[in-house]
PDB file of N, CA and C in Angstrom:
ATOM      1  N   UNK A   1       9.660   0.709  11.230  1.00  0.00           N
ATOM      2  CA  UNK A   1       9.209  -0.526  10.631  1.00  0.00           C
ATOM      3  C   UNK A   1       7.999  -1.106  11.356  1.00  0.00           C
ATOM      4  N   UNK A   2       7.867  -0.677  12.439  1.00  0.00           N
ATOM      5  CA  UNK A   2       6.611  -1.326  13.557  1.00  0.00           C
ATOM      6  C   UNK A   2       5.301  -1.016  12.641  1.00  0.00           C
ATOM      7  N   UNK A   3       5.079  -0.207  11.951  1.00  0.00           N
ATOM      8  CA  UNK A   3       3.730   0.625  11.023  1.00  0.00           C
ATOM      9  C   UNK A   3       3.962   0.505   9.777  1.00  0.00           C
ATOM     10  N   UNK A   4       5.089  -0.214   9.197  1.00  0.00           N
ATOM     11  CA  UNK A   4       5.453  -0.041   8.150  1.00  0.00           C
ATOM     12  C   UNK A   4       4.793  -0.929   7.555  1.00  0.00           C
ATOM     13  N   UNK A   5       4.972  -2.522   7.625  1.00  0.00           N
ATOM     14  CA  UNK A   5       4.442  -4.206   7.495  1.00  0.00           C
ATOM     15  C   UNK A   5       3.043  -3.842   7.976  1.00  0.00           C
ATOM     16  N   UNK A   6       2.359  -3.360   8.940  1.00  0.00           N
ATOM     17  CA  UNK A   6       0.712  -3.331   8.943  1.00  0.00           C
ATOM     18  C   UNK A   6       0.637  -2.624   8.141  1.00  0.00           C
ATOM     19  N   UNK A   7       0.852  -1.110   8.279  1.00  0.00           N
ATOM     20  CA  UNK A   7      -0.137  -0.821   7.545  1.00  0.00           C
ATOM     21  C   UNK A   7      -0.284  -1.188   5.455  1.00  0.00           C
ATOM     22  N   UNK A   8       0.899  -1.891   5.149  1.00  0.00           N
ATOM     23  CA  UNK A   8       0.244  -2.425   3.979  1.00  0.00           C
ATOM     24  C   UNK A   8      -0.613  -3.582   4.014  1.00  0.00           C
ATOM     25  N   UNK A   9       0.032  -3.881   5.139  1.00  0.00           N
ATOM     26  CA  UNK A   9      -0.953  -5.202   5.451  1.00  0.00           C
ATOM     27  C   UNK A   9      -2.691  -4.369   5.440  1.00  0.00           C
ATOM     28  N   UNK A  10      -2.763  -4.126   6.169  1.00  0.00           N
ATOM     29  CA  UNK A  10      -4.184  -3.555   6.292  1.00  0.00           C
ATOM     30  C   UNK A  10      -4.749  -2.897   5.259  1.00  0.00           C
ATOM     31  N   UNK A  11      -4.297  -2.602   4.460  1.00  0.00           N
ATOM     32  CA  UNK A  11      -4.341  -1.364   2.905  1.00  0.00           C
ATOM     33  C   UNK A  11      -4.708  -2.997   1.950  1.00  0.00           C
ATOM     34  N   UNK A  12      -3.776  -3.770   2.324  1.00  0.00           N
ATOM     35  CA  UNK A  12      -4.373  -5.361   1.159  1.00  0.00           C
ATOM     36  C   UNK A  12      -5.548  -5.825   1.915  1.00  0.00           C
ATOM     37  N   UNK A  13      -5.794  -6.134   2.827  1.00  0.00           N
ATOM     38  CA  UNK A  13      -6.499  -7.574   3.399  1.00  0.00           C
ATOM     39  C   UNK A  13      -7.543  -6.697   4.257  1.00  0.00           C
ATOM     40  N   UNK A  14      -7.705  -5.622   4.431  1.00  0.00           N
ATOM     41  CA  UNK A  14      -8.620  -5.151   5.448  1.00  0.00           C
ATOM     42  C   UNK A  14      -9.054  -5.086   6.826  1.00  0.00           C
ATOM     43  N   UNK A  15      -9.858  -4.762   7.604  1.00  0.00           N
ATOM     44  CA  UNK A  15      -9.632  -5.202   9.017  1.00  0.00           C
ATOM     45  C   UNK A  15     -11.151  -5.668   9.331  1.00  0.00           C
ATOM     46  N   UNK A  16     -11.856  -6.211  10.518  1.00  0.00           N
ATOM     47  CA  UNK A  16     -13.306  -6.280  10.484  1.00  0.00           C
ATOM     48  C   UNK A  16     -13.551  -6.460  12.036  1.00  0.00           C
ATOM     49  N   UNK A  17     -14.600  -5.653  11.974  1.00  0.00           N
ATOM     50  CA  UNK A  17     -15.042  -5.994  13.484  1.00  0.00           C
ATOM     51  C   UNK A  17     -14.491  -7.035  14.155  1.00  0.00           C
ATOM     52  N   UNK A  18     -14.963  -8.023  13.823  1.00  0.00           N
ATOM     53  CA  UNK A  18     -14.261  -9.035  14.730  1.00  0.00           C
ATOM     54  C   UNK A  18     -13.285  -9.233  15.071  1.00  0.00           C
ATOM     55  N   UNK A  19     -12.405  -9.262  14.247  1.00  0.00           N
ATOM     56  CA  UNK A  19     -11.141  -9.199  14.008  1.00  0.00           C
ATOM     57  C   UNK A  19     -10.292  -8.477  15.358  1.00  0.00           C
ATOM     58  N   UNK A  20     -11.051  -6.989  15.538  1.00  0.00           N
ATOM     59  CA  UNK A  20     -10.662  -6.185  16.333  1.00  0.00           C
ATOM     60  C   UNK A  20     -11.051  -6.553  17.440  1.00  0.00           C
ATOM     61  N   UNK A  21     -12.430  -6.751  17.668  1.00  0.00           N
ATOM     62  CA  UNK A  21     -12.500  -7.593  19.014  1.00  0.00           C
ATOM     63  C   UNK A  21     -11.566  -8.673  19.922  1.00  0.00           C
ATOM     64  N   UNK A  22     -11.296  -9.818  18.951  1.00  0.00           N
ATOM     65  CA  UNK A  22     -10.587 -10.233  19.497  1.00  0.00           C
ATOM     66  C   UNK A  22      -9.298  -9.875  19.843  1.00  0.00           C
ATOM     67  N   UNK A  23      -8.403  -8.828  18.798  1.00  0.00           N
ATOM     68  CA  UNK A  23      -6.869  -8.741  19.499  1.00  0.00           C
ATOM     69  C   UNK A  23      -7.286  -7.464  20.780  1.00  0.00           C
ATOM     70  N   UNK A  24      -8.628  -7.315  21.360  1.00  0.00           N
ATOM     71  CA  UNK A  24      -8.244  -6.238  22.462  1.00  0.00           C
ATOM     72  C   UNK A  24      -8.815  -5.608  22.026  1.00  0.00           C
ATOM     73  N   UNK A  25      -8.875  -4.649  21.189  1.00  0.00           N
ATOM     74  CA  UNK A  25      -8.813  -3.220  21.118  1.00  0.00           C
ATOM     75  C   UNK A  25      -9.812  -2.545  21.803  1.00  0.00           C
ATOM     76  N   UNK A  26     -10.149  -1.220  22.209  1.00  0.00           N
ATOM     77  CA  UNK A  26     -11.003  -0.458  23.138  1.00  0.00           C
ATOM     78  C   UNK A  26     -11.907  -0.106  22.089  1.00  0.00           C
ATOM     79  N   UNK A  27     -13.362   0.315  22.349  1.00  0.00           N
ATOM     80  CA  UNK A  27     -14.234   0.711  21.926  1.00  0.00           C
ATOM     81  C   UNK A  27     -13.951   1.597  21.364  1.00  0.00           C
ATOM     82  N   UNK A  28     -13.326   2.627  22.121  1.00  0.00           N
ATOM     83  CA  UNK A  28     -13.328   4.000  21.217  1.00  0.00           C
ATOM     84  C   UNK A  28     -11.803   4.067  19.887  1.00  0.00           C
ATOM     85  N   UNK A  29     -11.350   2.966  19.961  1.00  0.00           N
ATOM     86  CA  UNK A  29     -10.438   3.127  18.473  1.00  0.00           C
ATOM     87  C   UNK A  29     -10.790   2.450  17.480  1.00  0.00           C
ATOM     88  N   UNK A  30     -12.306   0.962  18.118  1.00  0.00           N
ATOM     89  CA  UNK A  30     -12.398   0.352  16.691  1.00  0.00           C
ATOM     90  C   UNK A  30     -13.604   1.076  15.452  1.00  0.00           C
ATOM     91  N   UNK A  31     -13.734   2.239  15.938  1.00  0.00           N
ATOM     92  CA  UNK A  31     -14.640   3.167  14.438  1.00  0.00           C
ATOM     93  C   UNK A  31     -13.117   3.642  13.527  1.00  0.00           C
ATOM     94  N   UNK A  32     -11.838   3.795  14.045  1.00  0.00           N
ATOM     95  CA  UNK A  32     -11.064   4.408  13.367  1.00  0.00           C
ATOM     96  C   UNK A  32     -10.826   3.368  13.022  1.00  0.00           C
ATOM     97  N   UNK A  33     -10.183   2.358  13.300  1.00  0.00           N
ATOM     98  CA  UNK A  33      -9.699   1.235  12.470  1.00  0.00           C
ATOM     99  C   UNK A  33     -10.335   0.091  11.393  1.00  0.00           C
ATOM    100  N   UNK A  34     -12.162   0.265  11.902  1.00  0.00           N
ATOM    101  CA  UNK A  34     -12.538  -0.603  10.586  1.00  0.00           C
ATOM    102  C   UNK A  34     -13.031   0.027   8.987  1.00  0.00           C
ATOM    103  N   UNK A  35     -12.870   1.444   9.308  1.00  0.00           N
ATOM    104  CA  UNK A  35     -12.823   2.300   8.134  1.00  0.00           C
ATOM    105  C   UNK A  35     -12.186   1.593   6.695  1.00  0.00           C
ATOM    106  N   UNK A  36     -11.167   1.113   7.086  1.00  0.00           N
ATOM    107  CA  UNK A  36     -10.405   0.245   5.663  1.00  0.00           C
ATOM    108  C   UNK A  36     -11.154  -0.722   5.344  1.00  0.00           C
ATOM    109  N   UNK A  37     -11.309  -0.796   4.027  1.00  0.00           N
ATOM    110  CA  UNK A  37     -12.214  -1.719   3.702  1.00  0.00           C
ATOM    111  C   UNK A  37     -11.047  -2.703   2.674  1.00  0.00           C
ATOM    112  N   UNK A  38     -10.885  -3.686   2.369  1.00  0.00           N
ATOM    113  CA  UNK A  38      -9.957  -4.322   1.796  1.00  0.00           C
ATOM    114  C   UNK A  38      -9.368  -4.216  -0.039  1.00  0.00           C
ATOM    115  N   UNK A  39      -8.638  -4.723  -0.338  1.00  0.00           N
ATOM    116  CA  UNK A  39      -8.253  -4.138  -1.917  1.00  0.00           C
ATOM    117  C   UNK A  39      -8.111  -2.440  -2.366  1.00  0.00           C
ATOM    118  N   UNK A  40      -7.356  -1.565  -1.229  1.00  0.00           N
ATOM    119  CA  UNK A  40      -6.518  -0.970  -1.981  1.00  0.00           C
ATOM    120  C   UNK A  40      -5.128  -1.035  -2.754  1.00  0.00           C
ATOM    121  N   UNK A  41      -5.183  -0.083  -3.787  1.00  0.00           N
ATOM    122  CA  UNK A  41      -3.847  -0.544  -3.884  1.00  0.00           C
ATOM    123  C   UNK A  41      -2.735   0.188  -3.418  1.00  0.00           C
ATOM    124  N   UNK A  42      -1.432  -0.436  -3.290  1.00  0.00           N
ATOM    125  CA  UNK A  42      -1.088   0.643  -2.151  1.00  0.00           C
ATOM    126  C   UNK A  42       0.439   0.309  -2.724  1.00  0.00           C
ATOM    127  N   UNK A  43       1.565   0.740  -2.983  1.00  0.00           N
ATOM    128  CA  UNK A  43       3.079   0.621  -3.034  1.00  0.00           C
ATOM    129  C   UNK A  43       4.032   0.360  -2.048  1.00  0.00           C
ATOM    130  N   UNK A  44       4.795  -0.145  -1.140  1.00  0.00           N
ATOM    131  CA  UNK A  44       5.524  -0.101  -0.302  1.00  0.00           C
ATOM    132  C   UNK A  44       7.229  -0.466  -1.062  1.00  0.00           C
ATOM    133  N   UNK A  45       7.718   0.781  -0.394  1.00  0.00           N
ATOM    134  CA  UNK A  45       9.355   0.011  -0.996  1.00  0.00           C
ATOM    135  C   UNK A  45      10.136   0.187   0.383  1.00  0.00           C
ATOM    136  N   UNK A  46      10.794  -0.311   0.417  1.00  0.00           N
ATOM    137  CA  UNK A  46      11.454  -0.631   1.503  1.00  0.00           C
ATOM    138  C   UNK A  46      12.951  -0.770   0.731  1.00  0.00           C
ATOM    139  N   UNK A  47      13.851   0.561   0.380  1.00  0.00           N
ATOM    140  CA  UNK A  47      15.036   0.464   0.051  1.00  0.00           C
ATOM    141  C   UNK A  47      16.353   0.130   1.182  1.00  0.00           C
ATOM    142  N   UNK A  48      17.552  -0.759   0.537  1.00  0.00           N
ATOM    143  CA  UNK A  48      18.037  -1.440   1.529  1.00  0.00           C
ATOM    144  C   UNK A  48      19.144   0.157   1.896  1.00  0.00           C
ATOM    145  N   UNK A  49      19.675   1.065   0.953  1.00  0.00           N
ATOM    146  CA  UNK A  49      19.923   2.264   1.345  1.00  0.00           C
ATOM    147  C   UNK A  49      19.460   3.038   0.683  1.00  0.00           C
ATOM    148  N   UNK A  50      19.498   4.859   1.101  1.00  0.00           N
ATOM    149  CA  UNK A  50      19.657   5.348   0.253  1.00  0.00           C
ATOM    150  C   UNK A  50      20.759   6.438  -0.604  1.00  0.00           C
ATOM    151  N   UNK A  51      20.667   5.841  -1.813  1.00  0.00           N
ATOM    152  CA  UNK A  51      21.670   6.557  -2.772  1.00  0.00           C
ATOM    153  C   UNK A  51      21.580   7.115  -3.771  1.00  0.00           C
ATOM    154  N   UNK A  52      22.227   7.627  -4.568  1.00  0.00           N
ATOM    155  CA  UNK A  52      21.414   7.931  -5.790  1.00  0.00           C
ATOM    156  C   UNK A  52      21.134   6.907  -6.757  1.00  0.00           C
ATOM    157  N   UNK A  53      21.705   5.727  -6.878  1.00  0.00           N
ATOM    158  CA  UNK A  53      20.864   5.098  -7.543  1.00  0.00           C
ATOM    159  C   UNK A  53      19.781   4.089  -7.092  1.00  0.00           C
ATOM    160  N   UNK A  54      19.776   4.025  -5.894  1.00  0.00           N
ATOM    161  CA  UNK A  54      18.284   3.440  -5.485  1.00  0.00           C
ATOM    162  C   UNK A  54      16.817   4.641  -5.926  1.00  0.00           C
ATOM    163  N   UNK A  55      17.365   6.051  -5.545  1.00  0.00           N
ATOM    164  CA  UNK A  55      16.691   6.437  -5.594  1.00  0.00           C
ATOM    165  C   UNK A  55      16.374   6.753  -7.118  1.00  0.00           C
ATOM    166  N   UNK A  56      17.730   6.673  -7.973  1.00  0.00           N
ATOM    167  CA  UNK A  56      17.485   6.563  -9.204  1.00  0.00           C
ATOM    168  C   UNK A  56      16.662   5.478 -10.071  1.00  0.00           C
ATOM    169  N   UNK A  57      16.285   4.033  -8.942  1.00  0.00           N
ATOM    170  CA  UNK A  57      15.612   3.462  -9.726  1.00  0.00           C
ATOM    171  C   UNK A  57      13.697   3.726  -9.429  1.00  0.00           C
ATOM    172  N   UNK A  58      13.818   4.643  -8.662  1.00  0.00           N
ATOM    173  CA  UNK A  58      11.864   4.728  -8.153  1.00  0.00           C
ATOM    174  C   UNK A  58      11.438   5.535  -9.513  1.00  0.00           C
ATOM    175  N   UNK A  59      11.933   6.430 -10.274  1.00  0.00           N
ATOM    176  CA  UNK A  59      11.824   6.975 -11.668  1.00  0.00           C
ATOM    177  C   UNK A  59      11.988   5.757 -12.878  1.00  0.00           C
ATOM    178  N   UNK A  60      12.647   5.053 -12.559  1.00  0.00           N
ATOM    179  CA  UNK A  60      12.514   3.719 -13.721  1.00  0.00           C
ATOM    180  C   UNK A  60      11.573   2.804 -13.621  1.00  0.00           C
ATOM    181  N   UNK A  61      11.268   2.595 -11.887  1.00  0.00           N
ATOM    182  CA  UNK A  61       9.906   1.914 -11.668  1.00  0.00           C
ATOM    183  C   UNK A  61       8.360   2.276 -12.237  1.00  0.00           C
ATOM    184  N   UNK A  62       8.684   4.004 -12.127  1.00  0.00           N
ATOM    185  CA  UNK A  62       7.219   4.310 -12.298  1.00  0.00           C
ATOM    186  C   UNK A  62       6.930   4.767 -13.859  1.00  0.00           C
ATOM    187  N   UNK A  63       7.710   4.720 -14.393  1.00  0.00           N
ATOM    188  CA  UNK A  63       8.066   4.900 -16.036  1.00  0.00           C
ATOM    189  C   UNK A  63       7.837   3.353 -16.555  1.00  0.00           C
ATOM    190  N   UNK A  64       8.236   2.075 -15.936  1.00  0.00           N
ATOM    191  CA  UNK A  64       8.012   0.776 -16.109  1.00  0.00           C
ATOM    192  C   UNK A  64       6.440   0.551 -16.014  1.00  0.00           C
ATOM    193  N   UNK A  65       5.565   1.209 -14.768  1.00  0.00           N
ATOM    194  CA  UNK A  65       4.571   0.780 -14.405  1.00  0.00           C
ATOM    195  C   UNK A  65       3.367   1.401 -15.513  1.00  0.00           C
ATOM    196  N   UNK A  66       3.900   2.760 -15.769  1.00  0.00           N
ATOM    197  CA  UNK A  66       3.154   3.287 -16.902  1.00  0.00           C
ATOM    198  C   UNK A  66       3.377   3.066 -18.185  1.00  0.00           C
ATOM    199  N   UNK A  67       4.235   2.706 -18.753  1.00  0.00           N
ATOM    200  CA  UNK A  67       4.332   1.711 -19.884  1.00  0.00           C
ATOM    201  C   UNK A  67       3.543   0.113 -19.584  1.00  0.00           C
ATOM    202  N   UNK A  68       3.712  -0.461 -18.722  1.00  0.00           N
ATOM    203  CA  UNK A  68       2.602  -1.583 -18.447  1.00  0.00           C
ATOM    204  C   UNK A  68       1.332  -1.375 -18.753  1.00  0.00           C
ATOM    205  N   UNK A  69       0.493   0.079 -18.283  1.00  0.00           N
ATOM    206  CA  UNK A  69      -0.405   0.616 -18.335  1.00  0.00           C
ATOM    207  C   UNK A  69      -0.869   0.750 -19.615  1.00  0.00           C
ATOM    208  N   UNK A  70      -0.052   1.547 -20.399  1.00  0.00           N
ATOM    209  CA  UNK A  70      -0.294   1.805 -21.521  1.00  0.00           C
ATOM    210  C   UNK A  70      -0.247   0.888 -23.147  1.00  0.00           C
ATOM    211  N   UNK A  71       0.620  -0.161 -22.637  1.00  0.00           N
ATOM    212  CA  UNK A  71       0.642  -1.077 -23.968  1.00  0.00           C
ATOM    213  C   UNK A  71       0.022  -2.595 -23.597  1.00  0.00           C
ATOM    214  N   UNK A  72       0.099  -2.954 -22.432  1.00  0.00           N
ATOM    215  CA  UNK A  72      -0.340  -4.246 -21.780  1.00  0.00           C
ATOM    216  C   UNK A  72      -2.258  -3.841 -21.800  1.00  0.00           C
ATOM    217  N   UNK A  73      -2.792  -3.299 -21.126  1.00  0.00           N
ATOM    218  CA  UNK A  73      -3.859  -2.812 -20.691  1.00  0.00           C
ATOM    219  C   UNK A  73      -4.791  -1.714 -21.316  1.00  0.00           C
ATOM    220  N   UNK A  74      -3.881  -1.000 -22.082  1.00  0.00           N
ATOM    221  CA  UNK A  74      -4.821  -0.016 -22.833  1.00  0.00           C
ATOM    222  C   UNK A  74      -5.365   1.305 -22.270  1.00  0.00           C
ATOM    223  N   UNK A  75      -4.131   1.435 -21.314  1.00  0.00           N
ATOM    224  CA  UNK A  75      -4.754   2.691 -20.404  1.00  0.00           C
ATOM    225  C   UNK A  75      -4.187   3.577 -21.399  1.00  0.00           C
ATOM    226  N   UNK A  76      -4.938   4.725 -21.669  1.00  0.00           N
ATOM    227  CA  UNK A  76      -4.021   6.122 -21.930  1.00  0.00           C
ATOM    228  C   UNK A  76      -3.473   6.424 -20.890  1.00  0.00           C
ATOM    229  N   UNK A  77      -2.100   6.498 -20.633  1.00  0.00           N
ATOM    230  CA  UNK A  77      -1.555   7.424 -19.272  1.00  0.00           C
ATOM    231  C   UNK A  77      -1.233   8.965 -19.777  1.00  0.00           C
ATOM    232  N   UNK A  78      -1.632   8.975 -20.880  1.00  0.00           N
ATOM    233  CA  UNK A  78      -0.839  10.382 -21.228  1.00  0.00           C
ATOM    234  C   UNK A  78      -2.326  11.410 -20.984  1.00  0.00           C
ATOM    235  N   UNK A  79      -2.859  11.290 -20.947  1.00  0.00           N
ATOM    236  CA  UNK A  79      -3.696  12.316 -20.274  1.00  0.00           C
ATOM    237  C   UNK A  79      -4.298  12.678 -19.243  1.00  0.00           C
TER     238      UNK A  79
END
C-alpha cells in the first residue's frame, strides 16, 4: 500500500520540479520522477478480498465502462 495511494496520486496530479526540490529528493532521481506529466488516466481498485465474486465484479465493471463508452459518448468500442 506504501506505492499504491502515490502512485495514483502522481498518475492524477503530476509531479514538478519544485515540488521535488522541496521534499529532498537527490539530483540524480529527480529526471526519473518529473517524467509524469499530469491527467493520466489511470484505474486503481483496491478489493477488500479476494473471491470469486469480487473478482467476478472487475468483468461487470469493464463491460459497464464500455457500454458508457458506447451509448453515453459515441465511442465505437467494438472495433
Amino acid at each position: 500500500l506504501c506505492t499504491f495511494f502515490p502512485q495514483a496520486d502522481t498518475l492524477a496530479y503530476g509531479r514538478i520540479l519544485k515540488e521535488l526540490r522541496a521534499e529532498g529528493f537527490p539530483d540524480y532521481m529527480i529526471p526519473h520522477k518529473v517524467k509524469f506529466t499530469s491527467n493520466h488516466p489511470a484505474l486503481s481498485m483496491l478489493l477488500p478480498t479476494l473471491k470469486p465474486y469480487t473478482v467476478g465484479q472487475l468483468p461487470a465493471l469493464y463491460e459497464h465502462w464500455v457500454l458508457v463508452q458506447r451509448f453515453i459518448w459515441g465511442i465505437n468500442s467494438l472495433n
